[in-house]
N, C-alpha and C. Protein backbone atom coordinates (compact mmCIF):
# COMPACT_ATOMS: atom_id res chain seq x y z
N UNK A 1 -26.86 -53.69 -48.12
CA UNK A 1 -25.49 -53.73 -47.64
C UNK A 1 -25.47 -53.25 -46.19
N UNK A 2 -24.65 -53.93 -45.58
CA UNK A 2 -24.47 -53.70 -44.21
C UNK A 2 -23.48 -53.17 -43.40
N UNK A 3 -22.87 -52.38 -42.51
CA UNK A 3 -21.33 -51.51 -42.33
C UNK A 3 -21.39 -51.68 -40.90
N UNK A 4 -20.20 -51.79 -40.44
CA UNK A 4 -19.88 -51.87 -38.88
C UNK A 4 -19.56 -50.26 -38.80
N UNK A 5 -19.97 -49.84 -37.66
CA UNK A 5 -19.38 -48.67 -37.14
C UNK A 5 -18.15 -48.95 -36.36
N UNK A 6 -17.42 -47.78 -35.77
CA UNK A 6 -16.00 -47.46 -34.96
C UNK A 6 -16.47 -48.84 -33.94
N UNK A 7 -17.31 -48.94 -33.20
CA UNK A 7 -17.75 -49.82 -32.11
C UNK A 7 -17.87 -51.18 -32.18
N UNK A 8 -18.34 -50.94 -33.48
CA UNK A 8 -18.39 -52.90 -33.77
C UNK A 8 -20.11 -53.01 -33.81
N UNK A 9 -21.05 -52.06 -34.26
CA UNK A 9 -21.96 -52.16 -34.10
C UNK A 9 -22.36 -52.40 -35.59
N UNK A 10 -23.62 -52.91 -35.98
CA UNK A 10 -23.80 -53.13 -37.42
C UNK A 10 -24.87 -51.91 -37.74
N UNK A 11 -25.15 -51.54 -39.06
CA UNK A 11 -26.18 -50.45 -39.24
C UNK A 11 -26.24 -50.45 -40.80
N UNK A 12 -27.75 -50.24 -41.16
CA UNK A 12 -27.39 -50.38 -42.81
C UNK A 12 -29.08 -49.27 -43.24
N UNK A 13 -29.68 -49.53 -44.01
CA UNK A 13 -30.56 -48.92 -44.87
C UNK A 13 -31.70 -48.85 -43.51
N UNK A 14 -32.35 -47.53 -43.38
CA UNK A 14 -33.38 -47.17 -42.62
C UNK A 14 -32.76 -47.12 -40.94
N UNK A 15 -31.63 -47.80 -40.81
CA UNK A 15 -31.04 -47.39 -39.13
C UNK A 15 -30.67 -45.49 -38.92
N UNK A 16 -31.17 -45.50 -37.91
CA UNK A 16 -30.48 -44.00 -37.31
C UNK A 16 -29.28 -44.07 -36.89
N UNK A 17 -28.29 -43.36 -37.31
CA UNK A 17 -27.06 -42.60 -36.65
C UNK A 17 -26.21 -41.39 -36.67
N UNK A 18 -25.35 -41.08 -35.95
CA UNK A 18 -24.46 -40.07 -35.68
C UNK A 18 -23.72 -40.33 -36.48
N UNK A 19 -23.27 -38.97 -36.96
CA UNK A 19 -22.09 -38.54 -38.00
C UNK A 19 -21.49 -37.29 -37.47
N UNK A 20 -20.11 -36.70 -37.48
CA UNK A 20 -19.74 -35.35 -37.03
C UNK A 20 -19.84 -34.66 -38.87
N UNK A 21 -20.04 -33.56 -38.24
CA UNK A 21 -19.65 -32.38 -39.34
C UNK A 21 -19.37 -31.03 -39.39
N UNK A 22 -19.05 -30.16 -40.15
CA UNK A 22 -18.63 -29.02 -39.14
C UNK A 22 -19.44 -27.66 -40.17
N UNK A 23 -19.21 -26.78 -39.54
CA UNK A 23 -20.03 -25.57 -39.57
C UNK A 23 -18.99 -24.73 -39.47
N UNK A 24 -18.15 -24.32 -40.12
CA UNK A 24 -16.89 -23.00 -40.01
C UNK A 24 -15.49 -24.03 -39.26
N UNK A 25 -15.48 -23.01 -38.44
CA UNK A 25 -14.53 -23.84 -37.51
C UNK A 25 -15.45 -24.98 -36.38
N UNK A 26 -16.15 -24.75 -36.31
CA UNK A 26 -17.12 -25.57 -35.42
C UNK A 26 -17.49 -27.11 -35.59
N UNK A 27 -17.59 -28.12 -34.46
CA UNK A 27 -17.70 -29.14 -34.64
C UNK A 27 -19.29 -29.79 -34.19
N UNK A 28 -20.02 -30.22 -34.64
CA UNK A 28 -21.36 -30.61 -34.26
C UNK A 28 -21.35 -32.36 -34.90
N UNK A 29 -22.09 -32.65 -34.10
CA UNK A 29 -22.67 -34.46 -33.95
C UNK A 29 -23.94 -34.38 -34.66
N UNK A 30 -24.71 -34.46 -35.61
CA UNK A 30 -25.77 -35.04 -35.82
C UNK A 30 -26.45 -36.15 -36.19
N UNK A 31 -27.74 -36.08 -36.18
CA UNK A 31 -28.36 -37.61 -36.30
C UNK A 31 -29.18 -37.19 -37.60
N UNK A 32 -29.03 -38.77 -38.25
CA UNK A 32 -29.94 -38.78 -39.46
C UNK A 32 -30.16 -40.45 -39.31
N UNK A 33 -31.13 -40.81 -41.08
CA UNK A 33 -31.67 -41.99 -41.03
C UNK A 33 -30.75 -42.13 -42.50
N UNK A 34 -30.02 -43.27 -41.96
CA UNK A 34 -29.76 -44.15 -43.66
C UNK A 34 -30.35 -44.17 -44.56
N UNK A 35 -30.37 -43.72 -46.00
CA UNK A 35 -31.64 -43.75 -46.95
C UNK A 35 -30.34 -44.62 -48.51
N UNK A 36 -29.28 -44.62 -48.03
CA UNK A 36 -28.50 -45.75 -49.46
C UNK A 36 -26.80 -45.85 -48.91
N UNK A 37 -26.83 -47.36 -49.69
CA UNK A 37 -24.96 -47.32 -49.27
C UNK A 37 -24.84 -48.03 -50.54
N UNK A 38 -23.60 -47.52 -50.79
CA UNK A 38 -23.13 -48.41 -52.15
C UNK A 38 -21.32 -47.86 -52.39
N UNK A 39 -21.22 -48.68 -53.15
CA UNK A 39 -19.53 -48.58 -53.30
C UNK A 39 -19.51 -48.07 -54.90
N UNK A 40 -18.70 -47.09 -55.30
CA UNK A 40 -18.29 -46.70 -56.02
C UNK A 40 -16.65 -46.67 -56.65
N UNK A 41 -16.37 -46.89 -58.24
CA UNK A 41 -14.95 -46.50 -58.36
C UNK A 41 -14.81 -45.75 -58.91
N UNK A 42 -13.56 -44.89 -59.55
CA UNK A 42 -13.33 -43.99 -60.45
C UNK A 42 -12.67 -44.62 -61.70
N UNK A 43 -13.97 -44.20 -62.80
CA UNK A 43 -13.17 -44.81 -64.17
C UNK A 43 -13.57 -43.47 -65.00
N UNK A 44 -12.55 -44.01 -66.19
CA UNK A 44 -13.07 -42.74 -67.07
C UNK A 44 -12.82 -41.29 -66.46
N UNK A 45 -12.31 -40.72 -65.74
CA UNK A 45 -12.45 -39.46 -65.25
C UNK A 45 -13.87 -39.38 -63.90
N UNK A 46 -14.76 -40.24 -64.03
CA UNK A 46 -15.34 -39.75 -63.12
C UNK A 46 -15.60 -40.97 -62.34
N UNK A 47 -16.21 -40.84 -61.07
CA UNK A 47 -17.16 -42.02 -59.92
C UNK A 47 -17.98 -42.75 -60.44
N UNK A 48 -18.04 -43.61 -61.03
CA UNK A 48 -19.49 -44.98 -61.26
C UNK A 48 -19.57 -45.67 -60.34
N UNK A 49 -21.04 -45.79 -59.99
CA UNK A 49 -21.36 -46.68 -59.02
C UNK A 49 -20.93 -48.25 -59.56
N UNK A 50 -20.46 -49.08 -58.43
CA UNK A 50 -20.25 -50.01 -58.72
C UNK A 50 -21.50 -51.44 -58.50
N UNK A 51 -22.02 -52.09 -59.37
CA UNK A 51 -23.27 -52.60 -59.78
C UNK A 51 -22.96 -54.20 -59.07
N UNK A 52 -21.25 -54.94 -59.10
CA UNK A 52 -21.26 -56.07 -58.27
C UNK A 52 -21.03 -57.05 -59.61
N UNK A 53 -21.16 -56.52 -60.75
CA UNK A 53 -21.10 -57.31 -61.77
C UNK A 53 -19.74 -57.50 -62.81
N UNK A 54 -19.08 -58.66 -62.80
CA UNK A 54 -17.69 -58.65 -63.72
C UNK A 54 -16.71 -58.36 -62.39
N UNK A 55 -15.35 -58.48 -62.85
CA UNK A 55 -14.51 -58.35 -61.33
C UNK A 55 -14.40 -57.29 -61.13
N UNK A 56 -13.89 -57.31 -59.68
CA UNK A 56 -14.08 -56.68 -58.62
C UNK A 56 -12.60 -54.86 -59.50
N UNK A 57 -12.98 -54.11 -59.35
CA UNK A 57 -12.15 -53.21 -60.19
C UNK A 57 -11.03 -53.13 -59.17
N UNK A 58 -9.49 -52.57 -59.69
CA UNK A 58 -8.68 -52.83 -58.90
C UNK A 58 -7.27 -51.64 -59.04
N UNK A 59 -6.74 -51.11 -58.19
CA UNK A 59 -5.77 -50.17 -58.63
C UNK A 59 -4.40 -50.83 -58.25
N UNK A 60 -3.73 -50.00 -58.46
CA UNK A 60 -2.23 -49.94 -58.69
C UNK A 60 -1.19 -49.43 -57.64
N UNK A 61 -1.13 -49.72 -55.99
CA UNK A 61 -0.75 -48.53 -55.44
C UNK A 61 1.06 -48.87 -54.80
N UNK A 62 1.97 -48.30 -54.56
CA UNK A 62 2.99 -48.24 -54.16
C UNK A 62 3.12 -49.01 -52.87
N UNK A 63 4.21 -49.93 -52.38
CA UNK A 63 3.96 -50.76 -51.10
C UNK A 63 5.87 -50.68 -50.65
N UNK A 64 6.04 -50.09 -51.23
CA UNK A 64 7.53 -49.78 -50.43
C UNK A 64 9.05 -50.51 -51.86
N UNK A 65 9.85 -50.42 -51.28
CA UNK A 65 10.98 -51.31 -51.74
C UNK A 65 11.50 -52.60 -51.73
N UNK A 66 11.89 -53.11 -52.58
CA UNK A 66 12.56 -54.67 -52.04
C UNK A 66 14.09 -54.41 -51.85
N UNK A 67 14.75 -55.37 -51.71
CA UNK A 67 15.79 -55.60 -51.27
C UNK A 67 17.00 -55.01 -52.14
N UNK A 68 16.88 -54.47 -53.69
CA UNK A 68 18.04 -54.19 -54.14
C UNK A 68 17.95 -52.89 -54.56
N UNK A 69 16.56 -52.49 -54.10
CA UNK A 69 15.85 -51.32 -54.74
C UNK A 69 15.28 -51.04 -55.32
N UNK A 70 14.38 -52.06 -55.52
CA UNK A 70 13.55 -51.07 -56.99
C UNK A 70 12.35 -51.64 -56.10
N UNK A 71 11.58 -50.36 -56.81
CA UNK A 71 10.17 -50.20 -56.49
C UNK A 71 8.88 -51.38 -56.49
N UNK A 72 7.82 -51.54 -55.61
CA UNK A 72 7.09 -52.24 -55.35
C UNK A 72 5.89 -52.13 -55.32
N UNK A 73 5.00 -52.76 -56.13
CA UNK A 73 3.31 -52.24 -56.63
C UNK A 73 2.78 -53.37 -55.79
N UNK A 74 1.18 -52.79 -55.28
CA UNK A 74 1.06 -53.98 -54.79
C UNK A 74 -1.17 -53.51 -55.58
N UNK A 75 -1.53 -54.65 -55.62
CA UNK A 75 -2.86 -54.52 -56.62
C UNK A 75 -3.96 -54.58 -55.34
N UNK A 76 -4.97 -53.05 -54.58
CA UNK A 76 -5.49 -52.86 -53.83
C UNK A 76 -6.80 -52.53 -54.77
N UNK A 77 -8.24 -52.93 -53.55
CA UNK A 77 -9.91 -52.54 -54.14
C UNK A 77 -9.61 -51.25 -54.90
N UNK A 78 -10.03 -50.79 -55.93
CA UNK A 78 -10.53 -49.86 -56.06
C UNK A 78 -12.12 -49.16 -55.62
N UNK A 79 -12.63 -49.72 -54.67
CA UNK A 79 -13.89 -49.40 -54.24
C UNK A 79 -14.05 -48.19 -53.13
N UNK A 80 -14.53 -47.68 -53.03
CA UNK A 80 -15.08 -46.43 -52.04
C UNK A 80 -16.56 -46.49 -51.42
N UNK A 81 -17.08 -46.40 -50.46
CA UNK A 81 -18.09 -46.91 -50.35
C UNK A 81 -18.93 -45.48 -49.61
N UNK A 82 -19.94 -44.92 -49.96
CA UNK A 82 -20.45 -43.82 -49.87
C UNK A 82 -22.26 -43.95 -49.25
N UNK A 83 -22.48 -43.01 -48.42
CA UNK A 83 -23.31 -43.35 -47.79
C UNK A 83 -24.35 -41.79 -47.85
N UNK A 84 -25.44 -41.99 -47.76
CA UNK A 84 -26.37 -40.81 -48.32
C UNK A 84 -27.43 -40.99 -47.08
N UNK A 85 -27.30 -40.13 -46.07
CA UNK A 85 -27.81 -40.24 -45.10
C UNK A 85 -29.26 -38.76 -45.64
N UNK A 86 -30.19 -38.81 -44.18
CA UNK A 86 -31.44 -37.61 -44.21
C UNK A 86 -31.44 -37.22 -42.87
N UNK A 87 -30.69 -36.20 -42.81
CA UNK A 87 -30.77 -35.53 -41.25
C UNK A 87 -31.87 -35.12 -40.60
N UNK A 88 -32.27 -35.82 -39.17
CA UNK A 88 -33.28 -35.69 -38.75
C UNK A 88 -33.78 -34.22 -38.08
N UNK A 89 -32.85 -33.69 -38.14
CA UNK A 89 -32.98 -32.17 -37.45
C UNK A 89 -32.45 -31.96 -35.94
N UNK A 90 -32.34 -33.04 -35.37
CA UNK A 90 -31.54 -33.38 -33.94
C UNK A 90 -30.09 -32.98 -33.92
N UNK A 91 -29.32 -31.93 -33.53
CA UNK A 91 -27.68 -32.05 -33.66
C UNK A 91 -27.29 -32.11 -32.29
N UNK A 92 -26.07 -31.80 -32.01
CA UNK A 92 -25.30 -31.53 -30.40
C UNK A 92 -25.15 -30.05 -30.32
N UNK A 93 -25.70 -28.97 -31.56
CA UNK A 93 -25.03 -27.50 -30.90
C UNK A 93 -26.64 -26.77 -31.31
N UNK A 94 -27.27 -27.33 -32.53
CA UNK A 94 -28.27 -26.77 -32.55
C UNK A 94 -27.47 -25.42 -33.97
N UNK A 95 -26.78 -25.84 -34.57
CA UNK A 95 -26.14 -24.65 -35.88
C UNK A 95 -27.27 -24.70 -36.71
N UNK A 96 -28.53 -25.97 -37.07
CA UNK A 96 -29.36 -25.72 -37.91
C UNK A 96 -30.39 -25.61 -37.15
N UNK A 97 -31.34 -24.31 -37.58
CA UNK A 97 -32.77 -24.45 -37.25
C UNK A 97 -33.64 -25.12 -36.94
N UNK A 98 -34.00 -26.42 -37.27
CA UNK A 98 -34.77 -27.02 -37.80
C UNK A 98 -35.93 -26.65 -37.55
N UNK A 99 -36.63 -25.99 -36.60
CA UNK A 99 -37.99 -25.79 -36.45
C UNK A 99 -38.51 -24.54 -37.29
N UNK A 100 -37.40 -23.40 -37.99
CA UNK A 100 -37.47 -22.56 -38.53
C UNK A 100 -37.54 -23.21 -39.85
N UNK A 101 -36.59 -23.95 -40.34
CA UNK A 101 -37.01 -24.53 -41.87
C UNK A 101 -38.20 -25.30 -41.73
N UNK A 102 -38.85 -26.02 -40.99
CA UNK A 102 -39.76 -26.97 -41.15
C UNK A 102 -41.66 -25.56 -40.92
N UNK A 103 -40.86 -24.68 -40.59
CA UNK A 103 -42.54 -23.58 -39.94
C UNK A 103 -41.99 -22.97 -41.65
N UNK A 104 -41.05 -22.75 -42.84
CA UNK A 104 -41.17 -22.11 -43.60
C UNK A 104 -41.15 -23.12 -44.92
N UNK A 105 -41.81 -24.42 -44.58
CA UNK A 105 -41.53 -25.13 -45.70
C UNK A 105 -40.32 -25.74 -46.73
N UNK A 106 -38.70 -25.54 -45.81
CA UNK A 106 -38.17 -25.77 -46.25
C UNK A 106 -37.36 -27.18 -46.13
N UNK A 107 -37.19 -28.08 -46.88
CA UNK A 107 -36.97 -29.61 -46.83
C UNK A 107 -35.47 -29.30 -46.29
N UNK A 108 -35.06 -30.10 -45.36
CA UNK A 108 -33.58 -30.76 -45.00
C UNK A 108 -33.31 -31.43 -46.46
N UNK A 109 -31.84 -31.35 -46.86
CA UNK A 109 -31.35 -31.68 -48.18
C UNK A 109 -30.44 -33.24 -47.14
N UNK A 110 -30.46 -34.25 -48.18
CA UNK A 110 -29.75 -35.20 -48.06
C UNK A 110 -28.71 -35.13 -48.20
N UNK A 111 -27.21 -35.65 -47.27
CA UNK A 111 -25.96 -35.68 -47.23
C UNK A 111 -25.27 -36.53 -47.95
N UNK A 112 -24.52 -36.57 -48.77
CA UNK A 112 -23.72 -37.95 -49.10
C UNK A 112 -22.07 -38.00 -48.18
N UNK A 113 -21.90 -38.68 -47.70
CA UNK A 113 -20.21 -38.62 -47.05
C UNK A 113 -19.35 -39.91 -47.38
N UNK A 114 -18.32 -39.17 -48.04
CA UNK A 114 -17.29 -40.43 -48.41
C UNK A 114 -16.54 -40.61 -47.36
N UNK A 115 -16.72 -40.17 -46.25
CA UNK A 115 -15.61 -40.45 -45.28
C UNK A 115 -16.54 -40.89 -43.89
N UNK A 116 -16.88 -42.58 -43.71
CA UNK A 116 -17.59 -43.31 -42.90
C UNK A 116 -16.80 -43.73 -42.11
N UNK A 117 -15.61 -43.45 -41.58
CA UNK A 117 -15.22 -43.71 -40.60
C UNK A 117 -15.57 -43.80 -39.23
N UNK A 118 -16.40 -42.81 -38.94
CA UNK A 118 -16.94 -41.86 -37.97
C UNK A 118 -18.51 -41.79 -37.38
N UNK A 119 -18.99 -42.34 -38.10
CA UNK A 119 -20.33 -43.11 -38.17
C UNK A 119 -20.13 -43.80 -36.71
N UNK A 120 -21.68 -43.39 -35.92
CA UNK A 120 -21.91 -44.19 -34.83
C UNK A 120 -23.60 -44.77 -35.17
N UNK A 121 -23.59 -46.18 -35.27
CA UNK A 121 -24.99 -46.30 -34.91
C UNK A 121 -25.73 -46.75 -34.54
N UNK A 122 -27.12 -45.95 -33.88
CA UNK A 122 -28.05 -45.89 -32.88
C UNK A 122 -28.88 -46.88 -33.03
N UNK A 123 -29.16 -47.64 -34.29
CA UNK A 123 -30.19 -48.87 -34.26
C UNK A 123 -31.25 -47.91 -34.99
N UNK A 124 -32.33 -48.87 -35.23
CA UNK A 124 -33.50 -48.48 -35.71
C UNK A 124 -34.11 -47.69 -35.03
C-alpha cells in the first residue's frame, strides 16, 4: 500500500520519513523507516485489521439537517489506516539517546501512529 504525504509526495513500505512527536511539552521531528501500513476498523468492541475481503465496512455518521428538520445520516469508510514505523535514532532535538541505548544493548521499540497526517517523506 502506498500514502501521499502533506506534499503530494508518495511513500510506502521500506521509505524513510519524518513524523513529529512530543516528549512532555516538547515538540521533536524524527526520522524512521516504514516497516507496515494497513487499514483497520472497529468491530466487536475492538480494532481488526482490515484483510480487503467482502465489502468495504461502513459507519453511520451525522451530515446536518434537511429542510423541515429532521436529522440526516450520511454512510462514511469505516477504515483507519495505521502505520508502524522503526525510528532511526536521527531526531531535531536529540530527547533520545540513541548512542547510549545502542553502547547498552538496548533496541529502539517500533511506533504505531494513527494520526498520518503529518508524515513527510524522504524517499528511500
Amino acid at each position: 500500500m502506498k500514502l501521499t504525504d502533506w506534499r503530494g509526495n508518495e511513500y510506502g513500505v521500506g521509505d524513510l520519513v519524518l513524523y513529529p512527536r512530543m516528549s512532555g511539552r516538547s515538540c521533536e521531528v524524527r526520522e524512521a523507516r516504514v516497516l507496515d501500513i494497513w487499514q483497520v476498523h472497529y468491530d466487536d468492541y475492538k480494532w481488526k485489521r482490515w484483510t480487503g475481503e467482502g465489502p468495504e465496512p461502513m459507519k453511520t455518521v451525522f451530515d446536518g439537517w434537511d429542510d423541515d428538520g429532521n436529522r440526516v445520516d450520511k454512510e462514511v469508510s469505516a477504515l483507519e489506516t495505521r502505520i508502524k514505523l522503526r525510528p532511526t535514532g536521527r531526531s531535531s532535538r536529540g530527547f533520545m539517546d540513541y548512542s547510549w541505548r545502542k553502547d547498552n544493548g538496548i533496541d529502539v521499540k517500533d511506533v504505531t501512529l494513527t494520526i498520518i497526517e503529518n508524515i513527510t517523506a524522504l524517499g528511500g
